[in-house]
Protein backbone atom coordinates (compact mmCIF):
# COMPACT_ATOMS: atom_id res chain seq x y z
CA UNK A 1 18.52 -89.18 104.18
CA UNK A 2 21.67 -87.49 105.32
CA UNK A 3 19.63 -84.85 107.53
CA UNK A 4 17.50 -87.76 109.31
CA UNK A 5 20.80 -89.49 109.46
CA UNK A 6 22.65 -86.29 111.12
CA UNK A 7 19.99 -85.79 113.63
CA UNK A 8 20.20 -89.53 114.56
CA UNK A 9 23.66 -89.10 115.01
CA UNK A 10 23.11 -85.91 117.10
CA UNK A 11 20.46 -87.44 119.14
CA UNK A 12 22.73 -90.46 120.08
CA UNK A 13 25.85 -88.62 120.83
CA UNK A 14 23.68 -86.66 123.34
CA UNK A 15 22.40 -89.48 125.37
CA UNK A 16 25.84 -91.16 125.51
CA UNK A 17 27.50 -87.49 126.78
CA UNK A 18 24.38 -87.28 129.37
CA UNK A 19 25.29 -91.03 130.75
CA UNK A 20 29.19 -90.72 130.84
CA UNK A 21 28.81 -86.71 132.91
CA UNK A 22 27.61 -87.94 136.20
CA UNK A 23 26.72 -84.46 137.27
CA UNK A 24 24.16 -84.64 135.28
CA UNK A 25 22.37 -87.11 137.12
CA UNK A 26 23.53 -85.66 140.49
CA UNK A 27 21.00 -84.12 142.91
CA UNK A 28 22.17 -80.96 143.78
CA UNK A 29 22.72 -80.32 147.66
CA UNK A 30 21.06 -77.19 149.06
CA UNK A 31 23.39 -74.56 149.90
CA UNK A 32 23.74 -74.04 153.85
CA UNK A 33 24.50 -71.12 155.17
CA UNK A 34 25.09 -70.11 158.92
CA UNK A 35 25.67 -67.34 160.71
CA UNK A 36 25.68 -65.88 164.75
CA UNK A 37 24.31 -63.02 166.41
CA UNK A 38 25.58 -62.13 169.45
CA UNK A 39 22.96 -61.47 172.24
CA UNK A 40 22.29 -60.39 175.74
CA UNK A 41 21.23 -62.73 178.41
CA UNK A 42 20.83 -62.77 182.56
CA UNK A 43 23.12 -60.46 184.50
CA UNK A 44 24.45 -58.18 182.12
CA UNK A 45 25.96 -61.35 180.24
CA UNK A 46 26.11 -62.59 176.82
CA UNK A 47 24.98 -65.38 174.12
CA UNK A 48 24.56 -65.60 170.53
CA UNK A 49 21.75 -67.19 168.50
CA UNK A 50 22.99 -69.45 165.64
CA UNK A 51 21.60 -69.35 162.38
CA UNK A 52 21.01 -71.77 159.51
CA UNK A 53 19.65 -70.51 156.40
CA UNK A 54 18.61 -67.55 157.99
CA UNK A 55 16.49 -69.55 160.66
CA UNK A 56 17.70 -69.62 164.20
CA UNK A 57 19.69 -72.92 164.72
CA UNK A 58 20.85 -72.83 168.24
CA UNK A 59 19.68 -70.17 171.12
CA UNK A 60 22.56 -70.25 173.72
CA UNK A 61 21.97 -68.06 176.62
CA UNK A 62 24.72 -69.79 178.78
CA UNK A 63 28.31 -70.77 178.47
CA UNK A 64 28.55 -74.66 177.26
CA UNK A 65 30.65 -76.84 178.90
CA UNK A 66 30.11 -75.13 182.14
CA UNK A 67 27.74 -75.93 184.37
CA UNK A 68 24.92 -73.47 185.51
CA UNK A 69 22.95 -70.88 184.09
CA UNK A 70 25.64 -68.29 183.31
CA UNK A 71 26.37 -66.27 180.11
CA UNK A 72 29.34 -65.17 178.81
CA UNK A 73 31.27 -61.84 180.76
CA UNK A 74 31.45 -59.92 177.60
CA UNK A 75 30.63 -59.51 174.13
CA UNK A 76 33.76 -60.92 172.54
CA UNK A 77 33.78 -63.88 174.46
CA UNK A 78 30.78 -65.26 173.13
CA UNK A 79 31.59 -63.89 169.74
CA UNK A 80 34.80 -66.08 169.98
CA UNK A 81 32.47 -69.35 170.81
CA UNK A 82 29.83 -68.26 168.23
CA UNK A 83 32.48 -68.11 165.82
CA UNK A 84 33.80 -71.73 166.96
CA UNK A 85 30.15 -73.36 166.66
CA UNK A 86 29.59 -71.56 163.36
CA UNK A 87 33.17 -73.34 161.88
CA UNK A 88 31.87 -77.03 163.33
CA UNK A 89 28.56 -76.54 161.67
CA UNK A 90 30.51 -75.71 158.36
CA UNK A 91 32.83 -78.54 158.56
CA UNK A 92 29.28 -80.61 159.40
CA UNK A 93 30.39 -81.53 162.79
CA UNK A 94 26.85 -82.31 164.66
CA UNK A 95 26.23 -81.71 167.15
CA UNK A 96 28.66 -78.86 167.45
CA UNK A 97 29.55 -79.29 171.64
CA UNK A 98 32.09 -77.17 173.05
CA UNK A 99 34.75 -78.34 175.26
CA UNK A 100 35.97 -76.87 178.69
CA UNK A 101 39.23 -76.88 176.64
CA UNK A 102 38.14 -75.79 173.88
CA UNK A 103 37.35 -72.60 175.94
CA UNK A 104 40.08 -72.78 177.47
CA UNK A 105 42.20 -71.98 174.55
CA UNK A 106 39.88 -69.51 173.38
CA UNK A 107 41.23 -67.84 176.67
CA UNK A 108 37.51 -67.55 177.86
CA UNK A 109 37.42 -66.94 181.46
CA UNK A 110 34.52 -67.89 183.63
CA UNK A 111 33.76 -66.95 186.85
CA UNK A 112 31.88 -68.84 188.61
């Protein structure tokens, strides 16, 4: 009587820990992960593909927030924007536009 009586005991604590732990009950998120690639576009220029998961996300060939077809003047410069996208997407900031002033304070310059 004591061992049925233990495992009762056992059996009961368990289901009250299991409803007081929320976690437990929880759906787990999936993990998203992103990263950029920088890549070259039209007129010796530059872009980066974003990634999600290891998918490609985004495919920007041309600067954002300018008008026109034209890619970035060097590599860094669309690093610095890849970078930029890559922290809104974190942060889950959808959908991740850049701002004229946003590059301007990245200190992109654009000729046009």
């Amino acid at each position: 009587m004591i061992k049925y009586s233990n495992i009762i005991l056992f059996h009961l604590l368990f289901v009250f820990q299991s409803l007081m732990h929320p976690s437990l009950h929880e759906k787990k998120q999936p993990v998203i992960s992103y990263s950029y690639r920088i890549i070259e576009a039209q007129e010796q220029t530059f872009g980066y593909d974003i990634f999600q998961n290891n998918r490609i996300f985004i495919h920007q060939l041309s600067v954002p927030a300018i008008s026109g077809n034209k890619g970035f003047p060097t590599k860094t410069d669309a690093e610095k924007v890849a970078i930029l996208v890559v922290q809104k997407l974190r942060q889950n900031i959808m959908p991740p536009t850049i701002s004229k002033s946003e590059l301007d304070s990245l200190h992109i310059k654009i000729n046009l």
